[in-house]
C-alpha atoms as a PDB file:
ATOM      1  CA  UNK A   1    -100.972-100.397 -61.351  1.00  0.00           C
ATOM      2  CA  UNK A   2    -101.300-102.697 -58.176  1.00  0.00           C
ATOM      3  CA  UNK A   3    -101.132-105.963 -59.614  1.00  0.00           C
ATOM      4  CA  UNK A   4    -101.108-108.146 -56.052  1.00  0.00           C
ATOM      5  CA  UNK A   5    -101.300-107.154 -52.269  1.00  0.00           C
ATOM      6  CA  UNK A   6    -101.850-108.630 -49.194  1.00  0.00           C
ATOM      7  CA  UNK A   7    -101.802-107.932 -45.684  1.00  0.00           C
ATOM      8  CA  UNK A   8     -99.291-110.352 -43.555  1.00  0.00           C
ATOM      9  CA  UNK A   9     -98.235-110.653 -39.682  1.00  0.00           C
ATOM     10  CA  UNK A  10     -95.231-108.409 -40.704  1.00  0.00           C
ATOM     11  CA  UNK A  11     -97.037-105.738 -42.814  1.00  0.00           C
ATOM     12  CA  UNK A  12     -98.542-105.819 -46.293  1.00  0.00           C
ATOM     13  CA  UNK A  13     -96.789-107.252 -49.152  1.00  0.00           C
ATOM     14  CA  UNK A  14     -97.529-105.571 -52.934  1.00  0.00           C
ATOM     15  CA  UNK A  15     -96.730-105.955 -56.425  1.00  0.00           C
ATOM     16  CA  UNK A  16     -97.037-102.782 -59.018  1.00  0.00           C
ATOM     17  CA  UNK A  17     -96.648-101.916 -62.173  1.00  0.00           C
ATOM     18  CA  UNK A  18     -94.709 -99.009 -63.515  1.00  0.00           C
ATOM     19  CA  UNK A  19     -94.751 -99.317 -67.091  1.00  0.00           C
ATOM     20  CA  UNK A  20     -92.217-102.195 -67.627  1.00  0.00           C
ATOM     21  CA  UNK A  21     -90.887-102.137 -64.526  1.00  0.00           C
ATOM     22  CA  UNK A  22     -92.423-104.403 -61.401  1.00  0.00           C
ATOM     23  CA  UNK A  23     -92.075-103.116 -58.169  1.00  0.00           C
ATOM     24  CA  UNK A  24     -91.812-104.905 -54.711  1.00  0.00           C
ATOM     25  CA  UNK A  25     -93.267-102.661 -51.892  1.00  0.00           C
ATOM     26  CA  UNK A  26     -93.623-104.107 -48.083  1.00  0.00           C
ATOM     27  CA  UNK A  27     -95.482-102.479 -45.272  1.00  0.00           C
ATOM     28  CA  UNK A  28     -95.708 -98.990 -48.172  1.00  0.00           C
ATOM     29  CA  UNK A  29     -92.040 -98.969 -47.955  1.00  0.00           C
ATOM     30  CA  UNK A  30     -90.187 -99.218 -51.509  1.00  0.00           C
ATOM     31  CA  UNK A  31     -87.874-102.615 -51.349  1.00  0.00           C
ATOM     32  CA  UNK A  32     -86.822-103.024 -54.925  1.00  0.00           C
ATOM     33  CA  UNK A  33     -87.777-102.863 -58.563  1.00  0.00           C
ATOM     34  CA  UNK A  34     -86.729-104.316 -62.243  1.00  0.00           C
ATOM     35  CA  UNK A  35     -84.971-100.781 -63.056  1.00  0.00           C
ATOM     36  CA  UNK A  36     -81.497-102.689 -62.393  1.00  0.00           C
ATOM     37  CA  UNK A  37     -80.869-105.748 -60.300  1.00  0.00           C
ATOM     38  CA  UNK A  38     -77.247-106.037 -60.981  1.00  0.00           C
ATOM     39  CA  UNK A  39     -76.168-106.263 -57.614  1.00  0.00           C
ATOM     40  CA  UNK A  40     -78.951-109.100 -56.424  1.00  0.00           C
ATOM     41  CA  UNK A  41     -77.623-110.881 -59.167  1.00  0.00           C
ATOM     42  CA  UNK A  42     -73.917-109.893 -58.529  1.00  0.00           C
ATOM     43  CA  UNK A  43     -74.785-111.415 -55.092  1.00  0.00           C
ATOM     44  CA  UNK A  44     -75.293-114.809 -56.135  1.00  0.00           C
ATOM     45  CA  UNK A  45     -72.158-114.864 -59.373  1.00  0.00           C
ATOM     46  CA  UNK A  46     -69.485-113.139 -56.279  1.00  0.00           C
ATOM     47  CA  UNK A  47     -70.285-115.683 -54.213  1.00  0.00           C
ATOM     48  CA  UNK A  48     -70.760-118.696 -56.313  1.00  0.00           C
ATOM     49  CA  UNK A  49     -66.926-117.741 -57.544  1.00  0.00           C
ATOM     50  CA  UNK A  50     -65.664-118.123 -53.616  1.00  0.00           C
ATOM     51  CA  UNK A  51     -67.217-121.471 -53.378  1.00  0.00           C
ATOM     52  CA  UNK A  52     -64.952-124.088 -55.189  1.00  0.00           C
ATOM     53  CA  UNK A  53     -68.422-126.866 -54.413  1.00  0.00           C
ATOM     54  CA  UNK A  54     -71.379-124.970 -54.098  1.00  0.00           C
ATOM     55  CA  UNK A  55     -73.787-127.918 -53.903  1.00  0.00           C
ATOM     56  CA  UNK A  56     -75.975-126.980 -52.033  1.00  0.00           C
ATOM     57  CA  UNK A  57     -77.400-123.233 -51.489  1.00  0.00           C
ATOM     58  CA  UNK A  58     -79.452-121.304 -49.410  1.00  0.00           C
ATOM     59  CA  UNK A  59     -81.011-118.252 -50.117  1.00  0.00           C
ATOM     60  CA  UNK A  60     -82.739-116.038 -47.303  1.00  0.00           C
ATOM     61  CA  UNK A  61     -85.060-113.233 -49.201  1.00  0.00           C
ATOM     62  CA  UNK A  62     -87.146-113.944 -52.490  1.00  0.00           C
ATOM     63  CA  UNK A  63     -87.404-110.706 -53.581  1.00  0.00           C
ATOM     64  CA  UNK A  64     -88.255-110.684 -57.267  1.00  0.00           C
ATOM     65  CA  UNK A  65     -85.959-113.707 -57.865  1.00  0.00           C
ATOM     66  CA  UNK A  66     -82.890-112.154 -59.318  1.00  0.00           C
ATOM     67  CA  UNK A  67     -80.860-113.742 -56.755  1.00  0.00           C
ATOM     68  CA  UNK A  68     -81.706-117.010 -56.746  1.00  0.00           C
ATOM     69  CA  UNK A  69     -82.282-117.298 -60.845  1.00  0.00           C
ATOM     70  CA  UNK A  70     -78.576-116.601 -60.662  1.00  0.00           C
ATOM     71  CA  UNK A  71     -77.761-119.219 -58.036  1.00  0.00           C
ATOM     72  CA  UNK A  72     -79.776-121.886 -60.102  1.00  0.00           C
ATOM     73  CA  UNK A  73     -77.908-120.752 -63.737  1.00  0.00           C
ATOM     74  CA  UNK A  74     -74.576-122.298 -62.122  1.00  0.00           C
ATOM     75  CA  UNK A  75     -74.648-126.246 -62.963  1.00  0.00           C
ATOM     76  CA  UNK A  76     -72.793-127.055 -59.939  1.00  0.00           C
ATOM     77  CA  UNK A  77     -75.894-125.850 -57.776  1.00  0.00           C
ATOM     78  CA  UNK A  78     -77.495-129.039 -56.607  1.00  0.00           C
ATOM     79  CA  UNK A  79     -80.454-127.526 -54.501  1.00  0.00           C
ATOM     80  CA  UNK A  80     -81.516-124.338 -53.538  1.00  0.00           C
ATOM     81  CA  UNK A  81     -83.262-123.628 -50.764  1.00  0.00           C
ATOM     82  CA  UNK A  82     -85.121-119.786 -50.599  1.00  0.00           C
ATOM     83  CA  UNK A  83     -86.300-118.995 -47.487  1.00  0.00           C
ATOM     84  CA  UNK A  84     -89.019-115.656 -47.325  1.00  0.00           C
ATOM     85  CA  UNK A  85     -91.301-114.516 -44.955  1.00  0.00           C
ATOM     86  CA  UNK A  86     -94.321-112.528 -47.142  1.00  0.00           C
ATOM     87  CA  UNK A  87     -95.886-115.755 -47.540  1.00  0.00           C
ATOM     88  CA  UNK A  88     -98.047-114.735 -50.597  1.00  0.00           C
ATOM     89  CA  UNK A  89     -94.754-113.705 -52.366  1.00  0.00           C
ATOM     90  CA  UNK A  90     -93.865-117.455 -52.220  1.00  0.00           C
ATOM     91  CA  UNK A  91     -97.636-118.379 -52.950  1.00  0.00           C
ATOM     92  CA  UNK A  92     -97.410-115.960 -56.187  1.00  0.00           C
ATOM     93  CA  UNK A  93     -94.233-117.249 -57.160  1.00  0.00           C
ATOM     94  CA  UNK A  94     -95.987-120.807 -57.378  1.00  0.00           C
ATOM     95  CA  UNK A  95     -99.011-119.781 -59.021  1.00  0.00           C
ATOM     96  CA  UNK A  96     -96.652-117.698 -62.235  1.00  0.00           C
ATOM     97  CA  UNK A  97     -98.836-114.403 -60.661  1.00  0.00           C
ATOM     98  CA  UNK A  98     -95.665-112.411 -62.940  1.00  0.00           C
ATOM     99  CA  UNK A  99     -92.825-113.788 -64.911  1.00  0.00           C
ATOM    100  CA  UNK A 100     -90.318-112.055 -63.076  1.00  0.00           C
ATOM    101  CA  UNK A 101     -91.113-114.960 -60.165  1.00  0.00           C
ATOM    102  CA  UNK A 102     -92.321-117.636 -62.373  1.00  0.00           C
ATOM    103  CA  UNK A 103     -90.970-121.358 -62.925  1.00  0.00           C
ATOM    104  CA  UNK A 104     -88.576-120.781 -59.776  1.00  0.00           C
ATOM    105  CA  UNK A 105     -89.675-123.582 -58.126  1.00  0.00           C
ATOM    106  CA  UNK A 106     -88.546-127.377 -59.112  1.00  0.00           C
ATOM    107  CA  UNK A 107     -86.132-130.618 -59.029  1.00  0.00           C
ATOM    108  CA  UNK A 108     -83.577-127.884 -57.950  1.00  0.00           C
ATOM    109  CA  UNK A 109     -84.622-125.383 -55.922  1.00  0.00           C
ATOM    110  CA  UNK A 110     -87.571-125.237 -53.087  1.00  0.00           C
ATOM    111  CA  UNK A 111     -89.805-122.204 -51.827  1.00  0.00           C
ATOM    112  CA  UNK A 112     -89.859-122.240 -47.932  1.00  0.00           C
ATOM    113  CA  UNK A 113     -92.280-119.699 -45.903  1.00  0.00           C
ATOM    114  CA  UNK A 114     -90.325-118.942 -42.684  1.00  0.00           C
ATOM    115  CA  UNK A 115     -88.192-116.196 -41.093  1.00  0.00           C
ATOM    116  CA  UNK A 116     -84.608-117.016 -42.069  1.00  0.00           C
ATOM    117  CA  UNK A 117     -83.029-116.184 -38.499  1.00  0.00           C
ATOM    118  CA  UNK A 118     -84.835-119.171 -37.308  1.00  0.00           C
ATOM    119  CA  UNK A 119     -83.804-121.577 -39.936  1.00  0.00           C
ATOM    120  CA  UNK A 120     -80.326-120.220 -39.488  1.00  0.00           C
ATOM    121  CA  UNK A 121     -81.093-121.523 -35.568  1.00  0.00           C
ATOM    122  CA  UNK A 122     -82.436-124.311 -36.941  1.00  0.00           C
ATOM    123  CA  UNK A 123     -86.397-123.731 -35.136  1.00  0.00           C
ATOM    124  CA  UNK A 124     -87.969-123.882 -38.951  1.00  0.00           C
ATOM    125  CA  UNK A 125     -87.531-124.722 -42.337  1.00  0.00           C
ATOM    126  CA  UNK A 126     -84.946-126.697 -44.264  1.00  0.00           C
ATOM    127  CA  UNK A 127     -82.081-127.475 -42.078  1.00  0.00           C
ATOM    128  CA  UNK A 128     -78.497-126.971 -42.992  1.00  0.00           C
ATOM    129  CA  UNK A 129     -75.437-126.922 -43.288  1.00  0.00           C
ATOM    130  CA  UNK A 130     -74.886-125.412 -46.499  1.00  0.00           C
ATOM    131  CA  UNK A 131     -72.023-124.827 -49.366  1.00  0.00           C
ATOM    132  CA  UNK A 132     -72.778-121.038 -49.879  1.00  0.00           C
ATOM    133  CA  UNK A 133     -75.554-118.899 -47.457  1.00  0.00           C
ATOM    134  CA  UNK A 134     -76.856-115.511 -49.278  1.00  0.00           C
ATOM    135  CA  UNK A 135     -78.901-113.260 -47.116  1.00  0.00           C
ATOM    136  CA  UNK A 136     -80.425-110.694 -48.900  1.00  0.00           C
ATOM    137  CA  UNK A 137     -83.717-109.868 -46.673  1.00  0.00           C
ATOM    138  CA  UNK A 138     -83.454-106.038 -46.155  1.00  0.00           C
ATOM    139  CA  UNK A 139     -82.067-102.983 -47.361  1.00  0.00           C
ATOM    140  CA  UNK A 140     -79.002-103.677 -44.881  1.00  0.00           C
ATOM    141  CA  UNK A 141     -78.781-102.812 -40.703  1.00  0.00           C
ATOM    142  CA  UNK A 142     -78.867 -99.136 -41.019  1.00  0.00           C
ATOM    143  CA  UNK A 143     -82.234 -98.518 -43.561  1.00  0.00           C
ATOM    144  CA  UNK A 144     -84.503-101.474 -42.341  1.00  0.00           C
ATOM    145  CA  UNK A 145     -88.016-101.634 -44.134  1.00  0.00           C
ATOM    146  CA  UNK A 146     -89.028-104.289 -41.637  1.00  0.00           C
ATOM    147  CA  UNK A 147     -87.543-103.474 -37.870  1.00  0.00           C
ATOM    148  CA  UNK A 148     -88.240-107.389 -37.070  1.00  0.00           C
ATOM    149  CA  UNK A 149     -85.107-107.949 -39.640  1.00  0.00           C
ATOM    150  CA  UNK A 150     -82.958-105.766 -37.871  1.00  0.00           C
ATOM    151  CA  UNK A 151     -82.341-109.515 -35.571  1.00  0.00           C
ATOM    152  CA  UNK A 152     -80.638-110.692 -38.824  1.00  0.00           C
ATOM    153  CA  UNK A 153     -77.741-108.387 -38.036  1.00  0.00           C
ATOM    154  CA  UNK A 154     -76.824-109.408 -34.437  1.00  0.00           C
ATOM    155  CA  UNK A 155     -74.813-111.291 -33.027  1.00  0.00           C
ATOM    156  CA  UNK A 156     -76.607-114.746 -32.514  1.00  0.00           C
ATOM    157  CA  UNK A 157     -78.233-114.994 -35.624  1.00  0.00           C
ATOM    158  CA  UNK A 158     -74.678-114.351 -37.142  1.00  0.00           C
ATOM    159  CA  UNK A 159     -72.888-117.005 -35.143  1.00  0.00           C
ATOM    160  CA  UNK A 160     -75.665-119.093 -36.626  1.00  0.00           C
ATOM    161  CA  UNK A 161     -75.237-118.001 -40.046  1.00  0.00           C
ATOM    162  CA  UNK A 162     -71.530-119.115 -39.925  1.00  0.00           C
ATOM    163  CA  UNK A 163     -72.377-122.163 -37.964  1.00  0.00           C
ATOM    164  CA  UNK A 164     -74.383-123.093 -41.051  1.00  0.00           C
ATOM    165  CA  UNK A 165     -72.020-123.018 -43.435  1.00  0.00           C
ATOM    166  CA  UNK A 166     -69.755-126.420 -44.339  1.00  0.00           C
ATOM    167  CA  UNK A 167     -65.774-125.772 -43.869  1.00  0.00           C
ATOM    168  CA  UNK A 168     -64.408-124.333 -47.395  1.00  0.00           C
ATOM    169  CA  UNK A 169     -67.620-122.496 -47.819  1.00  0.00           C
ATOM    170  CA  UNK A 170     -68.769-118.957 -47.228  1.00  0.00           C
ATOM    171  CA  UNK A 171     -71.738-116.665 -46.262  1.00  0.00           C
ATOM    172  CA  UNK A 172     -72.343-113.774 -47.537  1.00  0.00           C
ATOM    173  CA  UNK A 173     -74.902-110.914 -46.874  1.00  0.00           C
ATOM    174  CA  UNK A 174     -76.133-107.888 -49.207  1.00  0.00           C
ATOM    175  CA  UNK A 175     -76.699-104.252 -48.051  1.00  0.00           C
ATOM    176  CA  UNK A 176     -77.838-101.149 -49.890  1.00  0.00           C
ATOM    177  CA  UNK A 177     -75.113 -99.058 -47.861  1.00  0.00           C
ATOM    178  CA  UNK A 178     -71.626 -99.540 -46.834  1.00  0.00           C
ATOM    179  CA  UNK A 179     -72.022-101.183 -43.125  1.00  0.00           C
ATOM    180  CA  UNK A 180     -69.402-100.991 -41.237  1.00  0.00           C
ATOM    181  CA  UNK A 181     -71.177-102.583 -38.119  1.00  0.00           C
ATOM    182  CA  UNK A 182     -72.395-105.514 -40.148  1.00  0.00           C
ATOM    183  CA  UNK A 183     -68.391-106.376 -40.860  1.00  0.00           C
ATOM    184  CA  UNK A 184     -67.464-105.932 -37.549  1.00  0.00           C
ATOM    185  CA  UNK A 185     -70.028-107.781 -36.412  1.00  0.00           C
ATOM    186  CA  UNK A 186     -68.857-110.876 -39.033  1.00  0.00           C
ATOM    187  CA  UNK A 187     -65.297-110.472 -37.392  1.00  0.00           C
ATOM    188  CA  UNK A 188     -66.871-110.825 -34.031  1.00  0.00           C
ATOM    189  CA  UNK A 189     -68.447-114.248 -34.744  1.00  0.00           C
ATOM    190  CA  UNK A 190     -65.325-115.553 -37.054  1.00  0.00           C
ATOM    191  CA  UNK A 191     -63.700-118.682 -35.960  1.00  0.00           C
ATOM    192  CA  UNK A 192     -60.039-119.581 -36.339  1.00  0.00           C
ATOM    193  CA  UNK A 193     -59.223-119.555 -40.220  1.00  0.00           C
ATOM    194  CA  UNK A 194     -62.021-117.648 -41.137  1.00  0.00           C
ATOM    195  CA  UNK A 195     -61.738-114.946 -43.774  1.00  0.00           C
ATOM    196  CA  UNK A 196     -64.146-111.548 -43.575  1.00  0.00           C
ATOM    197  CA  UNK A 197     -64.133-109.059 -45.810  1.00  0.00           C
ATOM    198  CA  UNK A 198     -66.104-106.568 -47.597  1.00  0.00           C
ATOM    199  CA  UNK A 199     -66.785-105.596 -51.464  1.00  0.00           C
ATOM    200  CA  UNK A 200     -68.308-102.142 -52.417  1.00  0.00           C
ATOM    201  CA  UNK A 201     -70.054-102.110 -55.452  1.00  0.00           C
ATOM    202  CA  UNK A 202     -70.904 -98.877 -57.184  1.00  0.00           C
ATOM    203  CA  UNK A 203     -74.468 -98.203 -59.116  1.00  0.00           C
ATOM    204  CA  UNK A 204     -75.753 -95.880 -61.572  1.00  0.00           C
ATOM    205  CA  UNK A 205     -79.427 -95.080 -60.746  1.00  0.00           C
ATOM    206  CA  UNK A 206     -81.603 -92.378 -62.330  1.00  0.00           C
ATOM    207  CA  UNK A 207     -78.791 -90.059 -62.446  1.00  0.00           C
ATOM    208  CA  UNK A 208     -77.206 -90.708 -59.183  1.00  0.00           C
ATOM    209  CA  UNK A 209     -74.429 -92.737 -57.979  1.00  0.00           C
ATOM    210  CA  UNK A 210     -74.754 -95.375 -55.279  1.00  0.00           C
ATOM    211  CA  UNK A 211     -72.765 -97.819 -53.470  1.00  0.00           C
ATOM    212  CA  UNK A 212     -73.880-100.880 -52.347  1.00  0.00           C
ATOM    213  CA  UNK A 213     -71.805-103.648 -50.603  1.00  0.00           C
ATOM    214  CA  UNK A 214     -71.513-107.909 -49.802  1.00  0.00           C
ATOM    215  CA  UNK A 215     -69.860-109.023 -46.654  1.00  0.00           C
ATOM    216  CA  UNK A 216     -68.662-112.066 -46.729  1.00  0.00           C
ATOM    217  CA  UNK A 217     -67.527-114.770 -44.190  1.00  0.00           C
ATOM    218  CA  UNK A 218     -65.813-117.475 -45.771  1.00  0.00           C
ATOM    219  CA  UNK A 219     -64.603-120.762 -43.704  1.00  0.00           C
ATOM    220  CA  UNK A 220     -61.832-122.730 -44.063  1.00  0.00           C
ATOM    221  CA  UNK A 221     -61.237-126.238 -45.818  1.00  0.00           C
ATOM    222  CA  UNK A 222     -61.928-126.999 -49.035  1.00  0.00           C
ATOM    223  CA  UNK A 223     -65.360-128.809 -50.027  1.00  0.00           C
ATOM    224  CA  UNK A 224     -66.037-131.654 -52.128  1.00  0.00           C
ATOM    225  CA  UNK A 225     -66.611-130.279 -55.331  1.00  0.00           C
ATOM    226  CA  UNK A 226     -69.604-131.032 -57.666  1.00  0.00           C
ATOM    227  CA  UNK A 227     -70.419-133.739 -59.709  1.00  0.00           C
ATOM    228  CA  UNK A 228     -68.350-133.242 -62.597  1.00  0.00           C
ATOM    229  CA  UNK A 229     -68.271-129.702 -62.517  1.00  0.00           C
ATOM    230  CA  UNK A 230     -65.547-126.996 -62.890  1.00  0.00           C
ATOM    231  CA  UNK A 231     -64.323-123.943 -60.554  1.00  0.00           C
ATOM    232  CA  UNK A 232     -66.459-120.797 -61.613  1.00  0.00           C
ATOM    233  CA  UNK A 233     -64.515-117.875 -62.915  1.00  0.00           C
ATOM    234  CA  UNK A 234     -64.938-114.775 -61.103  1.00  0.00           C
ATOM    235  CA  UNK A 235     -67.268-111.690 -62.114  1.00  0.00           C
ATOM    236  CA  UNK A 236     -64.886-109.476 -64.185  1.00  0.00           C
ATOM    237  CA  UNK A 237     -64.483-105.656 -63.799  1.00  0.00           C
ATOM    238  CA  UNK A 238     -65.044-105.780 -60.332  1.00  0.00           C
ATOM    239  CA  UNK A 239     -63.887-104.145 -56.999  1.00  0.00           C
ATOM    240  CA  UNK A 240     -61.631-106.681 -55.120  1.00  0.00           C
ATOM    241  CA  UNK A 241     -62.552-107.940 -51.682  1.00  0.00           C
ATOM    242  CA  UNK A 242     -61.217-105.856 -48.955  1.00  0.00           C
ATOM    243  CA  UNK A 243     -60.430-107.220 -45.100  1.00  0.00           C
END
């Protein structure tokens, strides 16, 4: 059951039904659905652990709003900023269309309609730096559903990415494959100090096995932490970083 779509500049943007489960499909390409979203909320708890002050957040991709529910359960998150580019995605979000998107925005955390490679230039939206960056707009380099993403993965939007990030904090990027281009392409853009590595993180999925990975670019120095907060632990039982 279609329960929203709309056509945008960039394709149309759809919600379904499938049972229980809500689906997100963009331009009639599958991007992700309720079955498990483990990993968009293993994005946000990895790299909330490698952040000793994550006060302030940004998160590039909506989605459903596993990610950022995950950023915002962490009481050292000040503000989060979530930066998507299906503009009625953000509109739904704001009018509770589903309750997988509902009661996102608030005091804490603010909606922003723009392409996230130019707020990481700094040409739109909420301007940085921030603590922690999570980019989680596409299925990765290599299995695009939008080819206007695939700028997300070069090199100057990268250089930006890191440029956006305070000293002690980290950016970190989501991909539905194992890219070995994208972490190259982090160690290209890494400044003196700077610490790149790569997690693989293995999913069971209606019988089949699948590995999806973070990259992750973390700075040097060591950030002021939060108001009266403590250092997260880190996500047990899972696959260790690997330069």
């Amino acid at each position: 059951m279609t329960v929203a779509r709309e056509d945008t500049p960039h394709g149309e943007v759809a919600l379904r039904r499938r049972g229980e489960v809500l689906e997100l499909v963009v331009d009639g390409a599958f991007a992700m659905d309720t079955v498990d979203t483990s990993t968009e909320r293993l994005l946000a708890e990895v790299a909330l652990a490698e952040v000793p002050g994550p006060r302030r957040v940004l998160d590039g991709g909506l989605g459903l709003g596993f990610t950022a529910r995950a950023v915002l359960a962490d009481s050292r998150v000040e503000h989060l900023d979530v930066v998507e580019l299906a503009e009625p995605l953000v509109r739904w979000a704001r009018e509770s269309l589903v309750p997988e998107l509902a009661g996102l925005e608030g005091p804490r955390c603010s909606l922003h309609v723009a392409d996230v490679v130019d707020v990481l230039l700094g040409r739109d939206g909420p301007r940085g730096p921030w603590d922690l960056v999570l980019l989680d707009v596409d299925n990765g380099p290599d299995f695009l559903v939008h080819a206007h993403n695939a700028a997300l993965y070069d090199g100057p939007a990268l250089a930006a990415a890191r440029a956006a990030v305070r000293p002690g904090g980290a950016l970190v990027v989501w991909s539905s494959h194992r890219a070995p281009a994208l972490l190259g392409g982090l160690e290209a853009v890494a400044g003196e100090g700077d610490e790149v590595a790569e997690l693989v993180v293995v999913v069971e999925r209606e019988g089949r096995s699948l590995d999806y990975a973070l990259y992750r670019l973390r700075r040097p120095g060591r950030p002021a932490a939060s108001s009266g907060a403590t250092g997260r632990r880190r996500p047990a039982g899972r696959t260790a970083w690997r330069g």
